[in-house]
Protein backbone atom coordinates (compact mmCIF):
# COMPACT_ATOMS: atom_id res chain seq x y z
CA UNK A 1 -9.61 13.68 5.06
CA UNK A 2 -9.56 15.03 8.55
CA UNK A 3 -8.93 12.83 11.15
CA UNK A 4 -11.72 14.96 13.57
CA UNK A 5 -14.34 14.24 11.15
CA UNK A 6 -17.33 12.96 12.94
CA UNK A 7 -18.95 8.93 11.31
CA UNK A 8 -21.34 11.26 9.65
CA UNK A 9 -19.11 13.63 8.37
CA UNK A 10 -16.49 10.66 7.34
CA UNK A 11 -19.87 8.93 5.61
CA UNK A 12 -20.79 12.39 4.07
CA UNK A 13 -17.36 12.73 2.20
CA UNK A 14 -16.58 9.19 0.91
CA UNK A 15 -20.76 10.12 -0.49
CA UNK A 16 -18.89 12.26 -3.45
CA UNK A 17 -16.56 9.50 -4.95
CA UNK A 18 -18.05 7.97 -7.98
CA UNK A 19 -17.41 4.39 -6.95
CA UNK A 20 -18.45 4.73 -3.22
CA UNK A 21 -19.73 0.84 -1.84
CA UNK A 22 -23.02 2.44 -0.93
CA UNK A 23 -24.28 4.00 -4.03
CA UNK A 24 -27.38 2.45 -5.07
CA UNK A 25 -25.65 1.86 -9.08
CA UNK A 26 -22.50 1.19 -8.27
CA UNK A 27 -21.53 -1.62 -9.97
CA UNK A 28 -23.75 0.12 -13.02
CA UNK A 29 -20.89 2.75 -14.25
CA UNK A 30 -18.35 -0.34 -14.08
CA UNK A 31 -17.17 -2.72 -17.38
CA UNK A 32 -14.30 -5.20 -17.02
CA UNK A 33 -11.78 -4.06 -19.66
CA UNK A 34 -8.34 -6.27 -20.89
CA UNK A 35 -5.21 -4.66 -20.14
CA UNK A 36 -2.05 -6.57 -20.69
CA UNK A 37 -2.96 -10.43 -19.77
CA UNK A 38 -5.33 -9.19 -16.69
CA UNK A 39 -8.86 -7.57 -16.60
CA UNK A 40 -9.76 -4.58 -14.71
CA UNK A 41 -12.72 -2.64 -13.55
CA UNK A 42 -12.69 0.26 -15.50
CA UNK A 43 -14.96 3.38 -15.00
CA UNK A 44 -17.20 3.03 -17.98
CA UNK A 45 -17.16 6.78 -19.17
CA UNK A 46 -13.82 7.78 -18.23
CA UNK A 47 -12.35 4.27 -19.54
CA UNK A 48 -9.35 4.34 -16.59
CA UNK A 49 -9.87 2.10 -13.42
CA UNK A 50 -12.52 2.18 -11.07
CA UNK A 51 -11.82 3.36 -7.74
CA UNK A 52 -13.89 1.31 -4.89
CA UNK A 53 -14.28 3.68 -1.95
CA UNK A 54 -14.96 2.02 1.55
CA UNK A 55 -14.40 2.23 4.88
CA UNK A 56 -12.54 -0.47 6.58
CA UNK A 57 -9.80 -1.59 9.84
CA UNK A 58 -5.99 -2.75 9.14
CA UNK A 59 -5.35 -6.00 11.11
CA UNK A 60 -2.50 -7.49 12.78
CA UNK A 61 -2.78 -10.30 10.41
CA UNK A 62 -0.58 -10.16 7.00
CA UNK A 63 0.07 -6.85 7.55
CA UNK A 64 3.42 -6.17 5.32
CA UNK A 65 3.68 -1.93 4.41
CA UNK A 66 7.23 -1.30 5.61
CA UNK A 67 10.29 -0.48 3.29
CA UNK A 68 10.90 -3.63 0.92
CA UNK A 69 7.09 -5.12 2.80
CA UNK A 70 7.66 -8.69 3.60
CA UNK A 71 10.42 -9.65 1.18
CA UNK A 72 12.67 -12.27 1.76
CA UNK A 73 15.78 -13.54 -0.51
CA UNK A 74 14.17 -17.53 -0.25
CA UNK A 75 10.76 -16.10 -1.68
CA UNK A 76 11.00 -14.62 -5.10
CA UNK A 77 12.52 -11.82 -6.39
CA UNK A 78 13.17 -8.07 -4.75
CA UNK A 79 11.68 -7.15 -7.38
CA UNK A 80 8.51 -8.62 -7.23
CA UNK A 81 7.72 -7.30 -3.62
CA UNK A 82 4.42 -6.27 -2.53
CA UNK A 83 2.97 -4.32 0.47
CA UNK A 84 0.04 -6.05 1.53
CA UNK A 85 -2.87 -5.24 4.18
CA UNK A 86 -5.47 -7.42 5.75
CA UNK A 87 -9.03 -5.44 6.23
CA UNK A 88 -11.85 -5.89 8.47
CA UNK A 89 -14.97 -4.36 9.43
CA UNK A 90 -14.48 -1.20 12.04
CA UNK A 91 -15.81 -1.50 15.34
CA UNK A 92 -18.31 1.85 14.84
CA UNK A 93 -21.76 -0.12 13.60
CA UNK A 94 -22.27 2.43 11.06
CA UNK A 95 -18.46 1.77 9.24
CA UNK A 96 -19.06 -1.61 9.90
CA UNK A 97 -22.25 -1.92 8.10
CA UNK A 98 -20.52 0.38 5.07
CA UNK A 99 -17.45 -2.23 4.55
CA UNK A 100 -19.79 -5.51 4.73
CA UNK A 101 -21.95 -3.77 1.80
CA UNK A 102 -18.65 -3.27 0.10
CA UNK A 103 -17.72 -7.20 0.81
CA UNK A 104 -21.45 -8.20 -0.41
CA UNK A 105 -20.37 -5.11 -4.34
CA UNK A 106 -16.82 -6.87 -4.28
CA UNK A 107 -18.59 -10.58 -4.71
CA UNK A 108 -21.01 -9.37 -6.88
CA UNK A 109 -18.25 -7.80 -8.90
CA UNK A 110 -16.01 -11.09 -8.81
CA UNK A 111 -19.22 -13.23 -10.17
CA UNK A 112 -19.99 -10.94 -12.87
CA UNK A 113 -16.89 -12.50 -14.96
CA UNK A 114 -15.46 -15.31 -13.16
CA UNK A 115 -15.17 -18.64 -14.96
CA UNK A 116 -15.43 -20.56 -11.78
CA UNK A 117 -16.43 -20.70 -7.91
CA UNK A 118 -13.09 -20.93 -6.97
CA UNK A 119 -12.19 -17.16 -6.78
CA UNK A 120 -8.88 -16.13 -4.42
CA UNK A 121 -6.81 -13.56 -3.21
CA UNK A 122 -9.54 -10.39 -2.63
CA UNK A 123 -11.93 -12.32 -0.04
CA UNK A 124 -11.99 -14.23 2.61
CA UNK A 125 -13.63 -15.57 5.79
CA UNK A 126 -11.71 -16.51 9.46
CA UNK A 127 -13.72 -17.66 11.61
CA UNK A 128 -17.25 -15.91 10.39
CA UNK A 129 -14.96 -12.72 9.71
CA UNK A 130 -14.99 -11.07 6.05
CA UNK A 131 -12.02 -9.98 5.54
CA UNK A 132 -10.59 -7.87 2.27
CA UNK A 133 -7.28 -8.57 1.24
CA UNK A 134 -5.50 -5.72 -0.82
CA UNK A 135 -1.99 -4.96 -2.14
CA UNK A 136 0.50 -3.16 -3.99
CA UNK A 137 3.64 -3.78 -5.82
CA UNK A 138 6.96 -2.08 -4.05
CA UNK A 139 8.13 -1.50 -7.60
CA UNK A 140 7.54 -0.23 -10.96
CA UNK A 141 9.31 -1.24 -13.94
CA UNK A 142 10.46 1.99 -15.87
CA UNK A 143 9.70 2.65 -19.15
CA UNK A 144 13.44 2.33 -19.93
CA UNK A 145 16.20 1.83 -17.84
CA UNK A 146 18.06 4.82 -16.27
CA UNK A 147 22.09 4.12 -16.64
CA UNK A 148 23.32 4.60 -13.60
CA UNK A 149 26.33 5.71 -14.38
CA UNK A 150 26.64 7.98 -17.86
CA UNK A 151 29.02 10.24 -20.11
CA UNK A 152 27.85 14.04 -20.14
CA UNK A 153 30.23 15.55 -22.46
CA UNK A 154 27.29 17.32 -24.28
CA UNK A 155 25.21 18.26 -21.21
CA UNK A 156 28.20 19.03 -18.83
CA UNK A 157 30.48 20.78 -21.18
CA UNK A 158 33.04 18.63 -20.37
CA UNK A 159 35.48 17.70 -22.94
CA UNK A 160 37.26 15.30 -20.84
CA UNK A 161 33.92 12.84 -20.58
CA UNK A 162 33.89 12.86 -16.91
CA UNK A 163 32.50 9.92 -15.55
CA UNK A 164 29.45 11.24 -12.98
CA UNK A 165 27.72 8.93 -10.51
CA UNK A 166 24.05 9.21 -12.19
CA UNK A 167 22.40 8.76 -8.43
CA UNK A 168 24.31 11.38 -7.12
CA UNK A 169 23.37 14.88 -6.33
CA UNK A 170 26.59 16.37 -7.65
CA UNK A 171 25.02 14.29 -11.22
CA UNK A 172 24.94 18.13 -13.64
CA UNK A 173 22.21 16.42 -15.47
CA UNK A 174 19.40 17.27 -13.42
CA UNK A 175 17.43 14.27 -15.13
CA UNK A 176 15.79 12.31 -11.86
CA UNK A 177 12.35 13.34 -10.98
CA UNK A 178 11.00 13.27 -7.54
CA UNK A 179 10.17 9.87 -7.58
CA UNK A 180 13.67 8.86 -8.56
CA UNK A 181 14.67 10.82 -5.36
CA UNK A 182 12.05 8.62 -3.45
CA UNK A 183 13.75 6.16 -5.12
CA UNK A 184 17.14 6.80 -4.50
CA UNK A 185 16.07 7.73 -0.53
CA UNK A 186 13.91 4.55 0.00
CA UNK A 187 14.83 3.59 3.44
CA UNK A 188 16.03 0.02 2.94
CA UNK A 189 17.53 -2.75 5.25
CA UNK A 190 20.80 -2.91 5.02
CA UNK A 191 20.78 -6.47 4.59
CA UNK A 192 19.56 -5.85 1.05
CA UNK A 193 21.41 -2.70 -0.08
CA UNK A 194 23.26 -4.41 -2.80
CA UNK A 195 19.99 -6.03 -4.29
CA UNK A 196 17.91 -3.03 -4.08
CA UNK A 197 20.68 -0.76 -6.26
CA UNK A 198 21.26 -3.69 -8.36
CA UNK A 199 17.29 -3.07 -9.56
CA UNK A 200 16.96 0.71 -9.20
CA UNK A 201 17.91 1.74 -12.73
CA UNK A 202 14.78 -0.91 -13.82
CA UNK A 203 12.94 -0.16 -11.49
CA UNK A 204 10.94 2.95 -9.22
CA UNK A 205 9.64 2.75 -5.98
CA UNK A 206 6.04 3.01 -5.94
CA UNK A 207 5.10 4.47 -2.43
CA UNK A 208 2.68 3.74 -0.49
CA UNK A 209 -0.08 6.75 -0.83
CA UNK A 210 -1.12 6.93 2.60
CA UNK A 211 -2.07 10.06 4.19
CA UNK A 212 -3.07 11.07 7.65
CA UNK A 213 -4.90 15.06 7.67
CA UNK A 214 -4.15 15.14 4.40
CA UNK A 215 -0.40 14.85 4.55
CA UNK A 216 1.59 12.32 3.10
CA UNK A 217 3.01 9.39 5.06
CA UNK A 218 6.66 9.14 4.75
CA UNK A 219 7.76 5.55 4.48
CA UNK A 220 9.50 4.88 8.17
CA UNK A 221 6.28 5.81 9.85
CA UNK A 222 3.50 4.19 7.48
CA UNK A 223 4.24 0.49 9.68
CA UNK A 224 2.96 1.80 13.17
CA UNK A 225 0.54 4.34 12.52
CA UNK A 226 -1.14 1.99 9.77
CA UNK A 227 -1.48 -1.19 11.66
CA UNK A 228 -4.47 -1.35 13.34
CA UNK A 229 -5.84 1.79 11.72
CA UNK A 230 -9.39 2.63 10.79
CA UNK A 231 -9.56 4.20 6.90
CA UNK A 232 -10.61 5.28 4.04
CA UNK A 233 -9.71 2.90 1.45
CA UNK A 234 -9.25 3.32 -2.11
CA UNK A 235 -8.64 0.01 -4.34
CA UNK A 236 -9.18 -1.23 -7.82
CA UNK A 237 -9.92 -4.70 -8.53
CA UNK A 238 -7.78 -6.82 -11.44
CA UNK A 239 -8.94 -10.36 -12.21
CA UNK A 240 -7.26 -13.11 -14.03
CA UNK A 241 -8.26 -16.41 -15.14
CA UNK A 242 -5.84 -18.91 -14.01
CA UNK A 243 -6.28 -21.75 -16.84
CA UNK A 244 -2.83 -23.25 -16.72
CA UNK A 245 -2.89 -25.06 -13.79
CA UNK A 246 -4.27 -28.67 -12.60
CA UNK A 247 -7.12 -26.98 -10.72
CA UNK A 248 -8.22 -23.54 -12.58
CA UNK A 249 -9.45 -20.65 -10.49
CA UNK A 250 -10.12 -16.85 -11.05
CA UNK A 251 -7.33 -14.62 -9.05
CA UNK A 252 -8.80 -11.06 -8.03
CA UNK A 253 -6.26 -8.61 -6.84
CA UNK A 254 -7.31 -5.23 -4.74
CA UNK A 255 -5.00 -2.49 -5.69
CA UNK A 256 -4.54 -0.19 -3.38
CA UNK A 257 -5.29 3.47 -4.91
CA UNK A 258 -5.29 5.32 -1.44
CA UNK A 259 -5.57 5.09 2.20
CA UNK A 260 -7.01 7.68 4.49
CA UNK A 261 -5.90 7.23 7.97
CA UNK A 262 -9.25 8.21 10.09
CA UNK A 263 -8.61 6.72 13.48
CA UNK A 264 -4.64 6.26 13.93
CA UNK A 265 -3.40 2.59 14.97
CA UNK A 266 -1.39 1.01 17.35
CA UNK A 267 1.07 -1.64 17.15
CA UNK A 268 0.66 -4.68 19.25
CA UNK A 269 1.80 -4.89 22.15
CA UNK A 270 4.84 -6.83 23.65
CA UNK A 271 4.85 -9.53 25.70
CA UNK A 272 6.10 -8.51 29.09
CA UNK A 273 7.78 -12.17 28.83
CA UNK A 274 10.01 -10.87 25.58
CA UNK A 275 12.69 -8.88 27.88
CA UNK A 276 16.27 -8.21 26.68
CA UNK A 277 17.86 -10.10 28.87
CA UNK A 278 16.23 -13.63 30.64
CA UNK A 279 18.54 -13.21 33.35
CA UNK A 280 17.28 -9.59 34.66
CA UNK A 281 15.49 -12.08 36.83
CA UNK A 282 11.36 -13.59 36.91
CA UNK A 283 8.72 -11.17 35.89
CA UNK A 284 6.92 -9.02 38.60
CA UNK A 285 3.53 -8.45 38.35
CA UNK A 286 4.01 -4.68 37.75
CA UNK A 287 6.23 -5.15 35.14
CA UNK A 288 3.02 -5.92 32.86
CA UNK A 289 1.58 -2.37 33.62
CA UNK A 290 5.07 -0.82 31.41
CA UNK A 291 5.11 -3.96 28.30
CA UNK A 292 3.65 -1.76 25.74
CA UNK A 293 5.92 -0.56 22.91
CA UNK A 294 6.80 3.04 23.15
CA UNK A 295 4.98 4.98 20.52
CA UNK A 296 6.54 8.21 20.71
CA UNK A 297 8.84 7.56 17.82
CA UNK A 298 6.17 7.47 15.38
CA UNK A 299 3.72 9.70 16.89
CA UNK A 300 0.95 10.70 14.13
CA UNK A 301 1.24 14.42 14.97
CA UNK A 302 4.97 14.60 13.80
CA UNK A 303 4.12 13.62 10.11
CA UNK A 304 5.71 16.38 8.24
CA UNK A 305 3.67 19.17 7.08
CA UNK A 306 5.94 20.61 4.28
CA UNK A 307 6.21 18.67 1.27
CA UNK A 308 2.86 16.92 -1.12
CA UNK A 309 -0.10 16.93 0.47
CA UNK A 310 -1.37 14.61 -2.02
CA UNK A 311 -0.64 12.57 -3.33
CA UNK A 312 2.38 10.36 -3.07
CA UNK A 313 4.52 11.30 -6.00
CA UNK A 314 4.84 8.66 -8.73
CA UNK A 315 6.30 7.66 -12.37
CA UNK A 316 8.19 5.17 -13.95
């Protein structure tokens, strides 16, 4: 998707997805199917997940897509980390009315095999706001676990067994994939280095497929550019009957497939009042007019054009 793309134009494309909010049938092609101990929305002929197709706004609110999202040690396991967006309706009356008919598909979906009224986690509304909650989980569990450290005798030729470092590059093996590069390369806090390679032999790094002309949105840019953004989205929806607890409820999760950046997003501003130092002295009233973060490290146009266009490489 082009970010010049005129409404129309932007309305004229998402027209040619199966599973676009605004198709008449819909919800028609779509039959919840079991997988594992959830049940998705599956595409009834081609028997994979559905992919909902809407337009929508990032918020500033719960808005978690950096490296490792919004983990933290006291909450659960690395593992188990999750980037996570908060959606509203775009300002532009046409995208606006486009993601409310997708809020108005979305409950009729969650009705159509909920056990109860209580349904969480997809919708909400703040304040007279709909607002679409989706997600996606930082990891992958492999299929089976890469060693990460290994004897090559046979595929080195070395009669000696020399111990190689299985996430290095010198590694003669040739055996990780792209993704296991990703992996390997995932910017993380260095506050969590030892947690994050204690789980990388388990586990891949799913990234987040976000794309702005087309291109792929490497991982220490997706934060600034996304927040705030208006997009494409792509999600699946899961659903889960929670039974065993003292107040049952359905769970619906939106999985994000894809996100098409088609108006780039700013971060929030500063406050002028959040200065380095308190005593630089009172603030002056011009020192308001300067408060704003600098953007320039993250500008949109320096996404890198070599490398996948689409889409963000993945495996387990």
């Amino acid at each position: 998707m082009r970010v010049d793309m005129t409404v129309n134009e932007l309305v004229k494309s998402m027209e040619h997805y199966d599973f676009y909010v605004d198709k008449p049938d819909v919800l028609m092609g779509i039959a919840w199917e079991p997988v594992a101990k959830s049940t998705i929305a599956f595409d009834r002929k081609l028997h994979h997940e559905a992919g909902f197709v809407l337009p929508a706004k990032v918020t500033y609110d719960k808005f978690f897509v950096g490296p490792l999202s919004a983990y933290s040690p006291h909450y659960g396991s690395l593992e188990k980390s999750k980037y996570r967006m908060t959606c509203t309706a775009p300002e532009n009356e046409i995208l606006s009315d486009l993601f409310h008919r997708g809020i108005e598909v979305f409950k009729i979906l969650q009705d159509s095999i909920a056990r109860t009224s209580n349904q969480q986690f997809l919708l909400e509304t703040v304040e007279d706001e709909d607002r679409l909650i989706v997600s996606l989980p930082v990891f992958e569990k492999r299929r089976s676990p890469i060693m990460p450290h290994m004897y090559l005798e046979d595929l080195a030729q070395n009669k000696k067994g020399t111990k190689y470092d299985f996430f290095s590059d010198d590694n003669p093996a040739e055996s990780m994939s792209e993704l296991d590069k990703a992996t390997k390369d995932y910017p993380v806090p260095s506050e969590y280095t030892d947690r994050f390679d204690a789980i990388k032999s388990s586990y891949s790094v799913n990234e987040l497929p976000v794309y702005y002309n087309d291109r792929f949105l490497p991982p220490h840019m997706t934060s600034r550019i996304l927040e705030n953004a208006v997009i494409e989205l792509h999600i699946s929806i899961t659903h889960n009957y929670m039974r065993k607890v003292a107040e049952k409820f359905d769970s619906f999760n939106g999985n994000i497939c894809e996100v098409n950046i088609y108006i780039p997003g700013s971060s929030r501003p500063l406050s002028p009042y959040k200065r380095k130092n308190p005593r630089d002295g009172p603030l002056l009233p011009s020192a308001s007019a300067s408060s704003s973060r600098d953007m320039t490290e993250d500008d949109p146009s320096d996404v890198p054009e070599e490398g996948p266009s689409k889409k963000a490489p993945r495996r387990s």
